[in-house]
C-alpha atoms as a PDB file:
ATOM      1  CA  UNK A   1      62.638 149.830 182.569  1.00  0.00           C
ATOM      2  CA  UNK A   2      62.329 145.990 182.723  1.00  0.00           C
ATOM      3  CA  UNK A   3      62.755 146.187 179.074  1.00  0.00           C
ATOM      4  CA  UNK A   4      65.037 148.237 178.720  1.00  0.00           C
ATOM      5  CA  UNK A   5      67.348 145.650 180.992  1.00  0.00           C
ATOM      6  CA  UNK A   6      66.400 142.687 179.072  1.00  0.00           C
ATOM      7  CA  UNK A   7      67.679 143.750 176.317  1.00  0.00           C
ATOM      8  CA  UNK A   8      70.927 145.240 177.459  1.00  0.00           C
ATOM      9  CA  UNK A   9      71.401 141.515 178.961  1.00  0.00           C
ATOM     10  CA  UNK A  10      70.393 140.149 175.747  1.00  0.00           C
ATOM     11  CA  UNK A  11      73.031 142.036 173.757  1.00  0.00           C
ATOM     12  CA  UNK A  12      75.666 141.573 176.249  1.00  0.00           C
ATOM     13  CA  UNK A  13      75.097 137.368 176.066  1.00  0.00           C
ATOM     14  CA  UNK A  14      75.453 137.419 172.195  1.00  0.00           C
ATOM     15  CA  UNK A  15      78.965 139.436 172.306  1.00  0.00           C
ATOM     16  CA  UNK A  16      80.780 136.428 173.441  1.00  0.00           C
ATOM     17  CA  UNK A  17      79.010 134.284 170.311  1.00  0.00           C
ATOM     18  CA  UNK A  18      79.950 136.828 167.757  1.00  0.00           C
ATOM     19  CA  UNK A  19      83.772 137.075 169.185  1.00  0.00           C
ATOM     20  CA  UNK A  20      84.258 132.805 168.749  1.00  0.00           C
ATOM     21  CA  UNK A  21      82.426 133.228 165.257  1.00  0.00           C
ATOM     22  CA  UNK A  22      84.923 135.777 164.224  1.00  0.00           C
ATOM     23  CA  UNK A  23      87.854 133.564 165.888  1.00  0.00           C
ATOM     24  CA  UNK A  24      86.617 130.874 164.375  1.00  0.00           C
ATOM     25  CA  UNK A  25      86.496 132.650 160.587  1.00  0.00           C
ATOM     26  CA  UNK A  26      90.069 133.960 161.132  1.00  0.00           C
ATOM     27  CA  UNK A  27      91.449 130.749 161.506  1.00  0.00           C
ATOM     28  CA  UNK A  28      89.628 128.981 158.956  1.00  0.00           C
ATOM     29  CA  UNK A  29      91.767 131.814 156.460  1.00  0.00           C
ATOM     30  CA  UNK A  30      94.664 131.182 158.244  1.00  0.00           C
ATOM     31  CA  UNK A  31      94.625 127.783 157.300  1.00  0.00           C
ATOM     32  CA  UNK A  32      93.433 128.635 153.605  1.00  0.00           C
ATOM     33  CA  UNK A  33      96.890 130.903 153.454  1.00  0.00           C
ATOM     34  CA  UNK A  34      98.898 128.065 154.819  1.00  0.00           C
ATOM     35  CA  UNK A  35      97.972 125.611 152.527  1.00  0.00           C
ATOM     36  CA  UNK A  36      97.436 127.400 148.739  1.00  0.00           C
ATOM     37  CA  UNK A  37     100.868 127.873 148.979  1.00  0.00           C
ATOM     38  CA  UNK A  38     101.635 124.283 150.327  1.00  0.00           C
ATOM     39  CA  UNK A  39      99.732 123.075 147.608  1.00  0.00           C
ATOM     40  CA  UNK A  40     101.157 125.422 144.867  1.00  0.00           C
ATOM     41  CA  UNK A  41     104.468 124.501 145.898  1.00  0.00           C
ATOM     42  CA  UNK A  42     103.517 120.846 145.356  1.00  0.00           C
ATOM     43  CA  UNK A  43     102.155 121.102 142.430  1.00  0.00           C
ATOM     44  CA  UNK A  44     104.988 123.143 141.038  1.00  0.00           C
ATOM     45  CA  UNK A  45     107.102 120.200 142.435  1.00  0.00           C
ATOM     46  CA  UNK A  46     105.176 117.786 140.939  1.00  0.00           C
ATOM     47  CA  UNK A  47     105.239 119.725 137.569  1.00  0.00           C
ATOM     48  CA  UNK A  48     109.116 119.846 138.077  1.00  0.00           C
ATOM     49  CA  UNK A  49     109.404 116.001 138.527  1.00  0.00           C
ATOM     50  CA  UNK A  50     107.163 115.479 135.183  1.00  0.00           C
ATOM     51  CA  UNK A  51     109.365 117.732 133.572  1.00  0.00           C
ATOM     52  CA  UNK A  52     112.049 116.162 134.634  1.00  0.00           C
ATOM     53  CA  UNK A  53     110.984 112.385 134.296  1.00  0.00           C
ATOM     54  CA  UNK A  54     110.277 113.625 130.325  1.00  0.00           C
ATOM     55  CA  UNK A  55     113.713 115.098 129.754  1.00  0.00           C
ATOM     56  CA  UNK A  56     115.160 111.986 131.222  1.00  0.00           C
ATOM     57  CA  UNK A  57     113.244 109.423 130.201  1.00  0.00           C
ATOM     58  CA  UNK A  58     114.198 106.529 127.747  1.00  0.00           C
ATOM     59  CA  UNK A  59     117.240 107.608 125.837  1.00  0.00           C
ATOM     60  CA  UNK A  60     118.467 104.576 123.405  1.00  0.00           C
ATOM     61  CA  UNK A  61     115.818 103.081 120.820  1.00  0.00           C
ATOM     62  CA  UNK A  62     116.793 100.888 118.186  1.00  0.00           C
ATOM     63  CA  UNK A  63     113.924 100.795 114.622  1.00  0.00           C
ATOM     64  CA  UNK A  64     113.061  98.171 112.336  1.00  0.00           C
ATOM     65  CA  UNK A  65     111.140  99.416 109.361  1.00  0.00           C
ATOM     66  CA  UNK A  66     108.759  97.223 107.878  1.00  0.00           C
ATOM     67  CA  UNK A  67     108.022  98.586 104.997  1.00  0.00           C
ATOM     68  CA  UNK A  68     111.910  97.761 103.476  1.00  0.00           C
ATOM     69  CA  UNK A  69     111.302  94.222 104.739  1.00  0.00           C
ATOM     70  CA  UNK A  70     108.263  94.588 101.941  1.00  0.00           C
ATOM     71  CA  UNK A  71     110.250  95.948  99.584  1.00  0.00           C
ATOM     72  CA  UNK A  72     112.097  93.132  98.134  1.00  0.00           C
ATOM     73  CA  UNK A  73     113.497  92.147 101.347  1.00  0.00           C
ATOM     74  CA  UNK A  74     115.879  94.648 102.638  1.00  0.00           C
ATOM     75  CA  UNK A  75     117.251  94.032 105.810  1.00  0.00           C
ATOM     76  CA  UNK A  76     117.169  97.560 107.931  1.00  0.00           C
ATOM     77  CA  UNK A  77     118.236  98.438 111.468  1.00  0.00           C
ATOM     78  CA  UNK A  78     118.472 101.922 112.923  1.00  0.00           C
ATOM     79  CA  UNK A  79     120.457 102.891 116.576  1.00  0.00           C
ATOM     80  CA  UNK A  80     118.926 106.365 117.563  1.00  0.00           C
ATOM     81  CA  UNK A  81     120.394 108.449 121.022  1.00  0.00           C
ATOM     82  CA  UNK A  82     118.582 111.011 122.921  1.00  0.00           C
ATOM     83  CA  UNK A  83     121.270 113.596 123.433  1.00  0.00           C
ATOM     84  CA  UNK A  84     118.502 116.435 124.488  1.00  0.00           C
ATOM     85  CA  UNK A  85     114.669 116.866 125.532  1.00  0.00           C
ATOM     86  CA  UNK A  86     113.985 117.761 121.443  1.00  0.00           C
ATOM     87  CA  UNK A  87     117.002 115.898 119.858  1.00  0.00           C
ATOM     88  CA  UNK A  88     118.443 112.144 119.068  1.00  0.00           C
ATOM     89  CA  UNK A  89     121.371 111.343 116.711  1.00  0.00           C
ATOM     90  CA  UNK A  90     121.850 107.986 114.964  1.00  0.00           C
ATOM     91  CA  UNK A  91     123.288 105.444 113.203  1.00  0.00           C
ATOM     92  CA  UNK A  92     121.872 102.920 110.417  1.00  0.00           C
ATOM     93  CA  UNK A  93     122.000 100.498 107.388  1.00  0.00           C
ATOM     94  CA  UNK A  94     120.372  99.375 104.757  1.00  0.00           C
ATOM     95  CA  UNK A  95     121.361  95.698 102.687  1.00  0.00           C
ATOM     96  CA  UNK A  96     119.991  93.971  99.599  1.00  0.00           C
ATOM     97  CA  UNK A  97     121.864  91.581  97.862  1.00  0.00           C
ATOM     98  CA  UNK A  98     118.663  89.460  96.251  1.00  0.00           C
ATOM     99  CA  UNK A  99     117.769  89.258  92.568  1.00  0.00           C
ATOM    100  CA  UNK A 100     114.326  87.924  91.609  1.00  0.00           C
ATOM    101  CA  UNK A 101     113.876  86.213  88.161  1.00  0.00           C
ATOM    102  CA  UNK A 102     110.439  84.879  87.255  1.00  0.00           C
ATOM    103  CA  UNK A 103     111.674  83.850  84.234  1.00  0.00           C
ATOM    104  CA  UNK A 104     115.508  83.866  82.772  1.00  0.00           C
ATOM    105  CA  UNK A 105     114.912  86.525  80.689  1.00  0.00           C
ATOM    106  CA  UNK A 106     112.804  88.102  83.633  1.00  0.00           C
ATOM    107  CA  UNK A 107     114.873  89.932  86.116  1.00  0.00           C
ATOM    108  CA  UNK A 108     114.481  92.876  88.969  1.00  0.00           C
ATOM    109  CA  UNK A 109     116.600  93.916  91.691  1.00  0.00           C
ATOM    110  CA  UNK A 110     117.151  97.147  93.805  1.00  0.00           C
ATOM    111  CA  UNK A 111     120.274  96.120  95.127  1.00  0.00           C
ATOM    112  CA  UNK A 112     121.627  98.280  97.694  1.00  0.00           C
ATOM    113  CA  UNK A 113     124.270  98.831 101.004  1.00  0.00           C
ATOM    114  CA  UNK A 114     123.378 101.940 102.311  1.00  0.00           C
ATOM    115  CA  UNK A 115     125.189 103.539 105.515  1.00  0.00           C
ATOM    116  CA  UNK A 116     123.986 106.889 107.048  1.00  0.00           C
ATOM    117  CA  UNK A 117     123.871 108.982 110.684  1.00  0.00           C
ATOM    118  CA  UNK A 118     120.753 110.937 111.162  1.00  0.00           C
ATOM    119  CA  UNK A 119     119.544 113.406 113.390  1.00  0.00           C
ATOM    120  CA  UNK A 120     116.119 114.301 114.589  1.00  0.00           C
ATOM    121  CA  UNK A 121     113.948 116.850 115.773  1.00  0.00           C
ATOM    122  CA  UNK A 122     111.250 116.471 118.357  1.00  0.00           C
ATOM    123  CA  UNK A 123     109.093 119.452 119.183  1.00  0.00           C
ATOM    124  CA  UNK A 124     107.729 118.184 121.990  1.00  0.00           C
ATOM    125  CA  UNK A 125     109.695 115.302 123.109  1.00  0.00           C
ATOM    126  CA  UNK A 126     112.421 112.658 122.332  1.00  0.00           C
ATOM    127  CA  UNK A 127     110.146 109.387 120.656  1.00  0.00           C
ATOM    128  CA  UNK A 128     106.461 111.234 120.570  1.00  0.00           C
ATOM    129  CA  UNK A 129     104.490 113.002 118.427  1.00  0.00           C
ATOM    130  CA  UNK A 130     105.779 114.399 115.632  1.00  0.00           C
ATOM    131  CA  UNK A 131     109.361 114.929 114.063  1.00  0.00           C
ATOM    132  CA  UNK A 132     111.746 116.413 111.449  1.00  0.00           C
ATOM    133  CA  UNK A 133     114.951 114.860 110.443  1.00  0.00           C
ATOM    134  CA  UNK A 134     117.806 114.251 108.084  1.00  0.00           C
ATOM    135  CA  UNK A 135     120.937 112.082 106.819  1.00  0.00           C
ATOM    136  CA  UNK A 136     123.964 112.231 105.307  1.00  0.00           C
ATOM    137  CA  UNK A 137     123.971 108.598 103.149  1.00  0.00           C
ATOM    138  CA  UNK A 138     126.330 106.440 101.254  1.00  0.00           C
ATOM    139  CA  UNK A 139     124.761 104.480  99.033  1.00  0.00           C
ATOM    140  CA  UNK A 140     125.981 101.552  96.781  1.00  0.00           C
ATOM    141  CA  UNK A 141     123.364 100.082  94.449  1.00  0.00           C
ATOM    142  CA  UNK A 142     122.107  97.999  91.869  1.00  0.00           C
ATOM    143  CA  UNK A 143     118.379  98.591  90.385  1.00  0.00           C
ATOM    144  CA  UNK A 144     116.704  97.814  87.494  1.00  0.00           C
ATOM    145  CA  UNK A 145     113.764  95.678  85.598  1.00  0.00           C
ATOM    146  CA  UNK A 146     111.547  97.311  88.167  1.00  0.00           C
ATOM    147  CA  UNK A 147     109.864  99.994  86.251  1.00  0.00           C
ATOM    148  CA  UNK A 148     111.045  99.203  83.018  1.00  0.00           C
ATOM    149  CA  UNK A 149     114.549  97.187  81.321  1.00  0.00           C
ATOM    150  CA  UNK A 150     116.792  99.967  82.402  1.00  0.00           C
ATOM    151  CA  UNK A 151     119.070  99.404  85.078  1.00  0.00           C
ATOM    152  CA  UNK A 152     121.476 101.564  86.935  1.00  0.00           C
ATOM    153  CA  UNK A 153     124.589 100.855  89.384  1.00  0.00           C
ATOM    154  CA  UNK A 154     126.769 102.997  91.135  1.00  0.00           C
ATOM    155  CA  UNK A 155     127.948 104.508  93.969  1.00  0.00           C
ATOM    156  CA  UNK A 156     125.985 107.564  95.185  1.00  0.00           C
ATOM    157  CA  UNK A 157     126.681 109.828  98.150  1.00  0.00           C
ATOM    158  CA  UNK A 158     123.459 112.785  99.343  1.00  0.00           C
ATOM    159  CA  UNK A 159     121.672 114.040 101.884  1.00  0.00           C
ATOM    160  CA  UNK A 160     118.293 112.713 102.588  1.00  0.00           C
ATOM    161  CA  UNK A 161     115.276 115.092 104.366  1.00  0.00           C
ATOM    162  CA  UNK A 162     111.693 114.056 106.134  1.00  0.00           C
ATOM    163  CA  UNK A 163     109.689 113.914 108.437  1.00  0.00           C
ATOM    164  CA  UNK A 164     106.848 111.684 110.173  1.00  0.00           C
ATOM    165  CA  UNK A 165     104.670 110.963 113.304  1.00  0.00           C
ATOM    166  CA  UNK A 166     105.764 108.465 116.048  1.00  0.00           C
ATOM    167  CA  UNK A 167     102.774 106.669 117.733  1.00  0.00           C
ATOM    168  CA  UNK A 168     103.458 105.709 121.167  1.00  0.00           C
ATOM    169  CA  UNK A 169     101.907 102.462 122.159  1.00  0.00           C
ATOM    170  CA  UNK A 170     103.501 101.880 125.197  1.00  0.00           C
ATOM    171  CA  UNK A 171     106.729 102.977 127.390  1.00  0.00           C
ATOM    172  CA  UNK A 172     108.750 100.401 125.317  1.00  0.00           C
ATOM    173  CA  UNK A 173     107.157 100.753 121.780  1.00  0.00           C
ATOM    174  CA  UNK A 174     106.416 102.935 119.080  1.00  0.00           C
ATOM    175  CA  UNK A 175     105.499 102.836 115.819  1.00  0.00           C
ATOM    176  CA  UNK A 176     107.171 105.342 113.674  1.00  0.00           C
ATOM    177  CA  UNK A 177     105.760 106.759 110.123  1.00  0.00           C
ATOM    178  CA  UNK A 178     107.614 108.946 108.186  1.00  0.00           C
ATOM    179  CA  UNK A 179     109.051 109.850 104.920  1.00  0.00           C
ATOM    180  CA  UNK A 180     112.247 110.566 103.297  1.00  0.00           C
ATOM    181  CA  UNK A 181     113.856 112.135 100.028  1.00  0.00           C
ATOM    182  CA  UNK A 182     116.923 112.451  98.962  1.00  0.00           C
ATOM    183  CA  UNK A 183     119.489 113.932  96.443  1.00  0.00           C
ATOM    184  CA  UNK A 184     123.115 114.236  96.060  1.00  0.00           C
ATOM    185  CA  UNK A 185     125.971 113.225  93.380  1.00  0.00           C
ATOM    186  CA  UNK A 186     126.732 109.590  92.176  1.00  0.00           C
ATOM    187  CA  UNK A 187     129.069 107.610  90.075  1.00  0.00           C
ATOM    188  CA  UNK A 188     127.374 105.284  87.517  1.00  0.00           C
ATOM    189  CA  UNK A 189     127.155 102.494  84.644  1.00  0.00           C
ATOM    190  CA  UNK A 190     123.741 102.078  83.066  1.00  0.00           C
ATOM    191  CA  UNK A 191     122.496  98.680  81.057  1.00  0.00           C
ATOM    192  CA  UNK A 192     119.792  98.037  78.807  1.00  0.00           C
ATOM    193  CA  UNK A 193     118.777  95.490  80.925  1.00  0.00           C
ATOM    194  CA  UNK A 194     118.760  93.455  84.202  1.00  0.00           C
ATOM    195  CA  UNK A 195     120.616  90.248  82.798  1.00  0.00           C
ATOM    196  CA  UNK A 196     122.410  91.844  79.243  1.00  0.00           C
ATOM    197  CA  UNK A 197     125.076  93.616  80.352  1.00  0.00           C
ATOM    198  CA  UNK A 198     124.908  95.926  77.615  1.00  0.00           C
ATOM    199  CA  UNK A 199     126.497  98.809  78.426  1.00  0.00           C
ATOM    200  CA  UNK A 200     124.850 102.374  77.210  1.00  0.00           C
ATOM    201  CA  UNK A 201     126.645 105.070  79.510  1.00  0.00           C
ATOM    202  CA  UNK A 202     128.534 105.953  82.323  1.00  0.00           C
ATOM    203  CA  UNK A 203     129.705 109.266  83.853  1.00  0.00           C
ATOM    204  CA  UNK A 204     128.924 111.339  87.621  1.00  0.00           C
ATOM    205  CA  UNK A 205     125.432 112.986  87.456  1.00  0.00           C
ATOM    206  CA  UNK A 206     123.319 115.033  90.377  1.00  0.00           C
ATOM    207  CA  UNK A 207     120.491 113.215  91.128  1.00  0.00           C
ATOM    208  CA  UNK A 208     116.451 113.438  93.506  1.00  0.00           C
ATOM    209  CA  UNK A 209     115.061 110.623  94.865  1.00  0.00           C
ATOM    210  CA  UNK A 210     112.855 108.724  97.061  1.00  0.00           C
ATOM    211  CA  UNK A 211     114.711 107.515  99.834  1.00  0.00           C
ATOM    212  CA  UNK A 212     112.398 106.075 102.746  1.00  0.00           C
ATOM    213  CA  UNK A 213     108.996 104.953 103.348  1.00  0.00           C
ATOM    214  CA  UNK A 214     109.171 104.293 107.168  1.00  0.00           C
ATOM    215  CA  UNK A 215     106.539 102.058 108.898  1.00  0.00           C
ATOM    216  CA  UNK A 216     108.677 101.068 111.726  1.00  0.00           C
ATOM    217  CA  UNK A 217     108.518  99.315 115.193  1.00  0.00           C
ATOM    218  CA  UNK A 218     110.720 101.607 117.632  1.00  0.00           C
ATOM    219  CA  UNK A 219     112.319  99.934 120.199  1.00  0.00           C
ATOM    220  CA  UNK A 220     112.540 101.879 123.760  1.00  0.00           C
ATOM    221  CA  UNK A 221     115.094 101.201 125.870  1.00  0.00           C
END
């Protein structure tokens, strides 16, 4: 009987215990539920604002391609826009007016004014990571003794197709590789040589070309 009692007081002290504990465990995922979808919802914000911050980010850059400044010196600039998260449109020029002689009957040239707009495509975003592009050129040229005596001037009009990789070094600079090749229809006069003058033909031909070898610094602005 004394037992018996005991333990009915027993059980009835640990009630009180077991009722806080369970209080105490229904708060706890009360809280959890209040703040996953706090969280969530920041996140998602925070997502938004990247995504955002990326669509808007830097939208004029203007390019200076080495690699023509190592080809005989041609002078290059190139304006690009960002007009969309995956597109830029642009404007740029090409000039050459020098003539190299290392002897006088020892001439080359790849004389050239060369106009264009351009477009690109970005798939991930405007100045990163990789990209496909074109232009519609106008070309005036002069080129010869390079490969051989021949030489070639005219006035050629195409569009030119590539592609490349843009590195980005920091929020203000990249540097851009790529590659472009042309064709289209041009005017000419040929010579037998650099310094002759010899005419040996002349007429309007289709033509395929090189265009570009880009290794450029990209300007972000």
């Amino acid at each position: 009987m004394q037992l018996s009692e005991t333990r009915g007081r027993t059980g009835d002290s640990l009630t009180p215990v077991a009722r806080s504990r369970a209080s105490l465990l229904a708060l706890l995922v009360a809280a959890c539920c209040l703040v996953a979808p706090a969280r969530a919802q920041a996140i998602a914000g925070q997502a938004a604002f990247d995504q955002t911050d990326l669509e808007h980010r830097a939208r004029l850059a203007v390019d200076q391609n080495l690699a023509d400044y190592l080809f005989l010196g041609t002078l290059n600039a190139e304006l690009q826009y960002s007009v969309h998260r995956h597109w830029t449109l642009g404007l740029g020029a090409r000039y050459n007016n020098w003539t190299w002689r290392h002897r006088q009957d020892t001439q080359f040239q790849s004389r050239q004014q060369s106009y264009y707009v351009a477009g690109r495509w970005w798939p991930w975003y405007t100045y990163s990571g990789w990209w496909a592009g074109g232009k519609l050129q106008y070309q005036e040229y002069n080129r010869g003794g390079i490969f051989g005596p021949e030489t070639e001037e005219g006035d050629a009009i195409g569009v030119s197709l590539g592609g490349g990789y843009a590195v980005h070094v920091n929020h203000w600079l990249n540097v851009d590789f790529g590659l472009f090749g042309w064709g289209g229809m041009t005017r000419y006069v040929s010579y037998a040589c650099p310094y002759c003058g010899q005419r040996t033909g002349e007429g309007v031909k289709a033509f395929v070309l090189p265009d570009e070898v880009r290794v450029s610094l990209q300007f972000i602005f």
